[in-house]
PDB file of N, CA and C in Angstrom:
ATOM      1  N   UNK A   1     -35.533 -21.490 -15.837  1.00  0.00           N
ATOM      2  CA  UNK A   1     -36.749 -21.778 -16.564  1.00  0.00           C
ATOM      3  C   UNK A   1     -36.464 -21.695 -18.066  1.00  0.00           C
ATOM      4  N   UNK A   2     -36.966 -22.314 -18.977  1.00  0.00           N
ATOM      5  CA  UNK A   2     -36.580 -22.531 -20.471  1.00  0.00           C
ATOM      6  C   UNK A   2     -37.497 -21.426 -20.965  1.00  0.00           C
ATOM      7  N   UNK A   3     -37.235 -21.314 -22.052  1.00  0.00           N
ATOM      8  CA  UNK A   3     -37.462 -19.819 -22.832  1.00  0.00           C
ATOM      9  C   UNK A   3     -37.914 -20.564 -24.070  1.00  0.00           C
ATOM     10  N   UNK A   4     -38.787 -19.599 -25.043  1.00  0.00           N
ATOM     11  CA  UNK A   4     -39.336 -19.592 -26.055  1.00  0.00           C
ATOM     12  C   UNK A   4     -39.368 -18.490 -26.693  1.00  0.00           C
ATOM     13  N   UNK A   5     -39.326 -18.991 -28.137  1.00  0.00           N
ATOM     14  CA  UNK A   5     -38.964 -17.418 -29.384  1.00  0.00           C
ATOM     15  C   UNK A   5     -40.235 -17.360 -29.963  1.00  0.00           C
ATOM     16  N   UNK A   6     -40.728 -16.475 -29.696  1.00  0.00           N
ATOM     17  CA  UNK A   6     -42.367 -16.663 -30.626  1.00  0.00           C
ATOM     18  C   UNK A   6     -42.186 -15.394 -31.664  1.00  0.00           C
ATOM     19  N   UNK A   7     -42.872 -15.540 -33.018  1.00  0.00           N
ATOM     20  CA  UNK A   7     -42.794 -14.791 -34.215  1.00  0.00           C
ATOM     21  C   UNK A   7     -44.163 -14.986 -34.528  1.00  0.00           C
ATOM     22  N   UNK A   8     -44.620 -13.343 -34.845  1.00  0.00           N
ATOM     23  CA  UNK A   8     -45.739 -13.269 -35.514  1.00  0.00           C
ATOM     24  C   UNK A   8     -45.406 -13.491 -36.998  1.00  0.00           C
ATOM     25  N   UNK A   9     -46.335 -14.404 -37.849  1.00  0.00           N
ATOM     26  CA  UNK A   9     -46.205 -14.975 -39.321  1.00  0.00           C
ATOM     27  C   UNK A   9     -47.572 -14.876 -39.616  1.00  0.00           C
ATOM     28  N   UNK A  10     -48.537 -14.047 -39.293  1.00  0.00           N
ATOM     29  CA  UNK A  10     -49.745 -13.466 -40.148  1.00  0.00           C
ATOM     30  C   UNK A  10     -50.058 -12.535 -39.780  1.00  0.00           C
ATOM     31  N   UNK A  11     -50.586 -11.570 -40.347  1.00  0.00           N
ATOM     32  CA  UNK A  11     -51.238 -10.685 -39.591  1.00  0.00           C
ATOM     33  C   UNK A  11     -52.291 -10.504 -38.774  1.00  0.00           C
ATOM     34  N   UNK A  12     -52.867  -9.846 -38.236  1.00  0.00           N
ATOM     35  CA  UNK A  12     -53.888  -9.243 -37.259  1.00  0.00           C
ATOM     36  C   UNK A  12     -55.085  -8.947 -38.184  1.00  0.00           C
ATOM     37  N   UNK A  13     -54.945  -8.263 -39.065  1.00  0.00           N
ATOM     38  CA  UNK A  13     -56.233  -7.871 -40.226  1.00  0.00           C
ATOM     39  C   UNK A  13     -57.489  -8.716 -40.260  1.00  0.00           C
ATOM     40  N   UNK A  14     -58.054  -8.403 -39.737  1.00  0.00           N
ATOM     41  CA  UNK A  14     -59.226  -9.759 -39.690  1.00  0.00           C
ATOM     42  C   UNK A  14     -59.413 -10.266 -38.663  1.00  0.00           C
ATOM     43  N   UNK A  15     -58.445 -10.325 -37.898  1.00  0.00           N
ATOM     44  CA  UNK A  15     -58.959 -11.088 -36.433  1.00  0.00           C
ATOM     45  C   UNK A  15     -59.451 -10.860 -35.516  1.00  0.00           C
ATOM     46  N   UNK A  16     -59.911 -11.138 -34.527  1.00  0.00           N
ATOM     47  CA  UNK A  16     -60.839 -11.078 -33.726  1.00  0.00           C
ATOM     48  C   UNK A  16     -60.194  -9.884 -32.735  1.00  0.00           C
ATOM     49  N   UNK A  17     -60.887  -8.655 -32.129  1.00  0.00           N
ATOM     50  CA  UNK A  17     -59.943  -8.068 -31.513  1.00  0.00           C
ATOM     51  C   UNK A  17     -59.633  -8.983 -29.911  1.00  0.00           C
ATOM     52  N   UNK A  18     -59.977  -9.503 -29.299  1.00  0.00           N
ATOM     53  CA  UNK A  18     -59.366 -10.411 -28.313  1.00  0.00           C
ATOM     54  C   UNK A  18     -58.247 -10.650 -29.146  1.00  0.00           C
ATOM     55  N   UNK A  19     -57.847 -11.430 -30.262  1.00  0.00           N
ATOM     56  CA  UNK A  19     -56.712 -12.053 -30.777  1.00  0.00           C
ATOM     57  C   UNK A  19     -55.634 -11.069 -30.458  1.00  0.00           C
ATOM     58  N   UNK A  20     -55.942  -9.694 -31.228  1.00  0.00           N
ATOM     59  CA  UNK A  20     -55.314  -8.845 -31.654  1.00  0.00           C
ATOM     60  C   UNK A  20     -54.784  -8.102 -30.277  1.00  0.00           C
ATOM     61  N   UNK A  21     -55.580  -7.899 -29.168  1.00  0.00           N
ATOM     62  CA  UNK A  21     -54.813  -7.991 -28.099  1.00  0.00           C
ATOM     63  C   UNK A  21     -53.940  -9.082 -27.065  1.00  0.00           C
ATOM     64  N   UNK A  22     -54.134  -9.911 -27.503  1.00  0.00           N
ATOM     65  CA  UNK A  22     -53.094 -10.823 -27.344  1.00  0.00           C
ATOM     66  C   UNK A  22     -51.728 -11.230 -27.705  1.00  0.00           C
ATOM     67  N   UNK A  23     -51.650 -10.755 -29.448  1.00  0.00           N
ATOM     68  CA  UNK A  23     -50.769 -10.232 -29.734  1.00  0.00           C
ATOM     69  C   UNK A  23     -49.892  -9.389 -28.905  1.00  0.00           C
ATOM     70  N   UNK A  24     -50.376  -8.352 -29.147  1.00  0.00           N
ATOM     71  CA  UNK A  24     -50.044  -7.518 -28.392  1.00  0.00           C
ATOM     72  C   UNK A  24     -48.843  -7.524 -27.113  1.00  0.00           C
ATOM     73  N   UNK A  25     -50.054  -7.878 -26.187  1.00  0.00           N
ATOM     74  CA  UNK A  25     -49.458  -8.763 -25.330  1.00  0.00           C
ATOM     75  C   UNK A  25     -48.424  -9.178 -24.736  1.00  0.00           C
ATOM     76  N   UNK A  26     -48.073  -9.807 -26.302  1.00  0.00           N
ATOM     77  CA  UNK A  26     -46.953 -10.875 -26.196  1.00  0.00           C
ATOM     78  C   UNK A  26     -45.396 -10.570 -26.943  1.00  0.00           C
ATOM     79  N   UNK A  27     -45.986  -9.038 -26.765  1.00  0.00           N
ATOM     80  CA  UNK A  27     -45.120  -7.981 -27.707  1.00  0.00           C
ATOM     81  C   UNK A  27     -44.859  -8.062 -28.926  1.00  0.00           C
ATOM     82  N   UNK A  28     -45.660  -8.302 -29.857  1.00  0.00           N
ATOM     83  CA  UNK A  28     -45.398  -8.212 -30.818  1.00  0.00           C
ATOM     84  C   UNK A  28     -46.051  -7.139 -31.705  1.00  0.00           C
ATOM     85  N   UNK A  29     -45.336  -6.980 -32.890  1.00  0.00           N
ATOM     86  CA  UNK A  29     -46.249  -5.218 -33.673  1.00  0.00           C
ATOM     87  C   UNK A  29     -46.192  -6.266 -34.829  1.00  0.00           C
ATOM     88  N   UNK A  30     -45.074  -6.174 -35.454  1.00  0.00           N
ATOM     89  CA  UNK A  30     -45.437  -6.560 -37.341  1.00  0.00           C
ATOM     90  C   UNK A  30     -45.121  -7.909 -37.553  1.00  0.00           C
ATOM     91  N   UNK A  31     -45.716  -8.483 -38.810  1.00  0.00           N
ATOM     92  CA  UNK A  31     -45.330  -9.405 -39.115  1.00  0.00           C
ATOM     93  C   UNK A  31     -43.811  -9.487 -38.989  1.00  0.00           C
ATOM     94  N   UNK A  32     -43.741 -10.992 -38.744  1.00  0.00           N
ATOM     95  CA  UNK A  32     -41.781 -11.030 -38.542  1.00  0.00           C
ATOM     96  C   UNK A  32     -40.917 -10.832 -37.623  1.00  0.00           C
ATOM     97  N   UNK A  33     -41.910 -10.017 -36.079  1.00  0.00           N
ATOM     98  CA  UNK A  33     -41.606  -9.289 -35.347  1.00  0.00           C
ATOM     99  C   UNK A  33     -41.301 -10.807 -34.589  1.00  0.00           C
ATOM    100  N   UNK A  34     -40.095 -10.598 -33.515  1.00  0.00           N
ATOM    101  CA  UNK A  34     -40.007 -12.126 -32.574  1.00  0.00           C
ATOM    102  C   UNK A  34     -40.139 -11.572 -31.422  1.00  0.00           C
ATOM    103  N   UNK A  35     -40.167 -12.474 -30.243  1.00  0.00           N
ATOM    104  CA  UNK A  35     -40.000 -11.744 -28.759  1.00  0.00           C
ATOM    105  C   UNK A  35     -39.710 -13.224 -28.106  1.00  0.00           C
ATOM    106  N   UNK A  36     -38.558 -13.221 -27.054  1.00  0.00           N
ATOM    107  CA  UNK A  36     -38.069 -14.259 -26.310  1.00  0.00           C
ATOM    108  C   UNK A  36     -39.273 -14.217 -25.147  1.00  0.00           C
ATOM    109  N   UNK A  37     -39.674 -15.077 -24.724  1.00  0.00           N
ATOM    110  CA  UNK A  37     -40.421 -14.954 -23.309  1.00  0.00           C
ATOM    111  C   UNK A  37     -40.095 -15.719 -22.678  1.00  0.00           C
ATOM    112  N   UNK A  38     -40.129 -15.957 -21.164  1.00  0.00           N
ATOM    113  CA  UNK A  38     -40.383 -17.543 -19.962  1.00  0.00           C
ATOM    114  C   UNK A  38     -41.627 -18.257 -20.486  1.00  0.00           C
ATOM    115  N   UNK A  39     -40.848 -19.545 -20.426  1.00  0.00           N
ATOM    116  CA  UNK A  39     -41.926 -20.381 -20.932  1.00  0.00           C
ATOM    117  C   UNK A  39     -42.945 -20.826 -19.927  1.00  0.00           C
ATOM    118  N   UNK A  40     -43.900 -20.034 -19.497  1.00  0.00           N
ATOM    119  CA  UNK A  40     -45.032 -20.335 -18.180  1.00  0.00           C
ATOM    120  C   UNK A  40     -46.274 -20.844 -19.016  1.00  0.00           C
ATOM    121  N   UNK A  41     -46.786 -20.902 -18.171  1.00  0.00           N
ATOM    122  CA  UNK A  41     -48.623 -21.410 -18.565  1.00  0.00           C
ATOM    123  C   UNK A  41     -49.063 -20.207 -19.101  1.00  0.00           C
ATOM    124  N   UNK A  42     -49.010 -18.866 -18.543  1.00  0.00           N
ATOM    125  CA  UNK A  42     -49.611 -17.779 -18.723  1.00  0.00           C
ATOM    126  C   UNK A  42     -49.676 -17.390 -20.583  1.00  0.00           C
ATOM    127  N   UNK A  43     -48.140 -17.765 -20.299  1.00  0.00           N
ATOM    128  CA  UNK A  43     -47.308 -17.294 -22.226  1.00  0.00           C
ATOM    129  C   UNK A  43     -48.014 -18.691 -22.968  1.00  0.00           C
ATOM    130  N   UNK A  44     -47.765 -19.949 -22.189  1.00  0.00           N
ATOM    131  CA  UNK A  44     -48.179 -20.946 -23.396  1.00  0.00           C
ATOM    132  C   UNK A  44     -49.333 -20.906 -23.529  1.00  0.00           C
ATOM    133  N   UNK A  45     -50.796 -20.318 -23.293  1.00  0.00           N
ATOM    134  CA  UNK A  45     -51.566 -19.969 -22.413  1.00  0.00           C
ATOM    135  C   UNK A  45     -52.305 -19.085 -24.135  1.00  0.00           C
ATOM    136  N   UNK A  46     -51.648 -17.981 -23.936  1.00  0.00           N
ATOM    137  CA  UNK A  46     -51.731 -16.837 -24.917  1.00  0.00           C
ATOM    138  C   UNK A  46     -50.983 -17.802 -26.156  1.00  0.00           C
ATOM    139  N   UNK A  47     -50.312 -18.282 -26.144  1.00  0.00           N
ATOM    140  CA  UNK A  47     -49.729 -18.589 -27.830  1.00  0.00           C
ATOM    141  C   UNK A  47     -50.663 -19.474 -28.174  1.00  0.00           C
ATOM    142  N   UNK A  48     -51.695 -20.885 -27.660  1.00  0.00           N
ATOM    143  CA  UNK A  48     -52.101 -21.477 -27.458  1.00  0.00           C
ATOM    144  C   UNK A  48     -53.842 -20.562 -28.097  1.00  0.00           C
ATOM    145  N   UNK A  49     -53.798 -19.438 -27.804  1.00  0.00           N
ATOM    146  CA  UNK A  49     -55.020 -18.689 -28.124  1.00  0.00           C
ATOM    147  C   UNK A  49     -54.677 -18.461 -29.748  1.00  0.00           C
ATOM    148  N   UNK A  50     -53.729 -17.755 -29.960  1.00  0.00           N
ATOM    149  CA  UNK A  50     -53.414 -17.426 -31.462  1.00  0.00           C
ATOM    150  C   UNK A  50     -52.082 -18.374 -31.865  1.00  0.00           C
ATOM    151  N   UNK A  51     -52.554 -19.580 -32.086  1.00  0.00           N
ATOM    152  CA  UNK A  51     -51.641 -20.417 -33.057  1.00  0.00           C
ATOM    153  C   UNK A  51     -51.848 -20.016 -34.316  1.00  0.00           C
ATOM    154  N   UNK A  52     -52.705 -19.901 -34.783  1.00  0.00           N
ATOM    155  CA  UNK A  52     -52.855 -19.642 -36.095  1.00  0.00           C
ATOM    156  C   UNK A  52     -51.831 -18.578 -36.794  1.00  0.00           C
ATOM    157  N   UNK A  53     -51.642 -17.549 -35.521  1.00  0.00           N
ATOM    158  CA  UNK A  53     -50.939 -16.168 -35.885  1.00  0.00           C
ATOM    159  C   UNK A  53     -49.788 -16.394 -35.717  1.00  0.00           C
ATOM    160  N   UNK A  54     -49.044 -17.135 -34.848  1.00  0.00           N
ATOM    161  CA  UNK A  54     -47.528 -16.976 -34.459  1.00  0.00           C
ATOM    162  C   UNK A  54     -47.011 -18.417 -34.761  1.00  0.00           C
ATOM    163  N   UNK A  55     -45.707 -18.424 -34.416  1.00  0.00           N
ATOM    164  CA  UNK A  55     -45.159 -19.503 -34.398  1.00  0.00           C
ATOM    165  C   UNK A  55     -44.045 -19.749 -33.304  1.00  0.00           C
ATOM    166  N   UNK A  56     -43.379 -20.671 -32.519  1.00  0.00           N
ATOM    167  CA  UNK A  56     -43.227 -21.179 -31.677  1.00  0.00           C
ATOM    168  C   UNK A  56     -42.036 -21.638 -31.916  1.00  0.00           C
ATOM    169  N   UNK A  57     -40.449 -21.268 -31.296  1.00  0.00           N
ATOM    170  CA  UNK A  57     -39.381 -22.266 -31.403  1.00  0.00           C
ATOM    171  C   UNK A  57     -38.621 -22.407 -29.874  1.00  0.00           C
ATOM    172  N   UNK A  58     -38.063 -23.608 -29.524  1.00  0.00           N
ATOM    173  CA  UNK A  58     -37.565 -23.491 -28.076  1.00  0.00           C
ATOM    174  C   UNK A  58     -36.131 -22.758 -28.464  1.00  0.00           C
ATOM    175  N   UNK A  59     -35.872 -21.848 -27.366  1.00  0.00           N
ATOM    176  CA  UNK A  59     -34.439 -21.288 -27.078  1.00  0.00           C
ATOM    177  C   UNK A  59     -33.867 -22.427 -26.332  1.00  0.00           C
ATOM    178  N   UNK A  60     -32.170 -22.667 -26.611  1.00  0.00           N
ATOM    179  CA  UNK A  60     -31.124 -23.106 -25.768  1.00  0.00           C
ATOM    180  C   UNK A  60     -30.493 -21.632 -24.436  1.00  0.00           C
ATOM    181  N   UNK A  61     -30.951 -22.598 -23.972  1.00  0.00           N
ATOM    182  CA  UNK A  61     -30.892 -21.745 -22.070  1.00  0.00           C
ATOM    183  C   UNK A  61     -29.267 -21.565 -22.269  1.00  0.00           C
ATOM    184  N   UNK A  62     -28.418 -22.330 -22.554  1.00  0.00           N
ATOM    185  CA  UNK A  62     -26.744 -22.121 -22.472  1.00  0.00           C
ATOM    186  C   UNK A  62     -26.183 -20.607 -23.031  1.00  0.00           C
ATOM    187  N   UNK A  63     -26.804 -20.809 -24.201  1.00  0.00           N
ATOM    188  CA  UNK A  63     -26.032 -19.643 -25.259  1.00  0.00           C
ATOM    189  C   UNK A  63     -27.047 -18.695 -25.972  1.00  0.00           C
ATOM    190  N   UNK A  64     -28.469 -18.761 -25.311  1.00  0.00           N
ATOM    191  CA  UNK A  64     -29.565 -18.051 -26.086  1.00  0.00           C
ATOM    192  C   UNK A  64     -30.143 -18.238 -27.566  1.00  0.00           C
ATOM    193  N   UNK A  65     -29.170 -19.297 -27.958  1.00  0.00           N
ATOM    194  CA  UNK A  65     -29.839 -19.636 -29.564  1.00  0.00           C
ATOM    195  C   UNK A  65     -30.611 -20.241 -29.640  1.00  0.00           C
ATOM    196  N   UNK A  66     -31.749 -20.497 -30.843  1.00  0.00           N
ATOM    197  CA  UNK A  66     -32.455 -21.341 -31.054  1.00  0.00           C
ATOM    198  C   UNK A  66     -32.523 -22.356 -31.631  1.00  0.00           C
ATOM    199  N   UNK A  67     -32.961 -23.651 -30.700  1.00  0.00           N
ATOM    200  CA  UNK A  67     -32.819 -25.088 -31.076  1.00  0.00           C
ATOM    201  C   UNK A  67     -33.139 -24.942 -32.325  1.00  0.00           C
TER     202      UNK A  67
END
């Protein structure tokens, strides 16, 4: 299954607490913070809720880097 690098790039301050547990979630704490996940419905699902907050890059499945 293909993988995704998601990075929080705003903060939480202000947002809605649903958001802010979603974050969460998706393991993330501070700005800058990344977390690899499986790319399912569930995860695209949640990133899809807080676009605004994170950002989104595909991993290469071979060698773990990012496209």
């Amino acid at each position: 299954m293909a993988k995704i690098k998601i990075r929080l790039v705003r903060s939480t301050i202000g947002a809605l607490p649903k958001h802010r547990a979603t974050v969460r979630s998706l393991g993330l704490r501070k700005i800058g913070s990344s977390k690899v996940q499986e790319d399912s419905p569930e995860i695209l699902g949640m990133v899809r809720h807080v676009s605004h907050l994170v950002e989104v890059e595909k991993v290469n499945e071979e060698n773990g880097k990012v496209k």
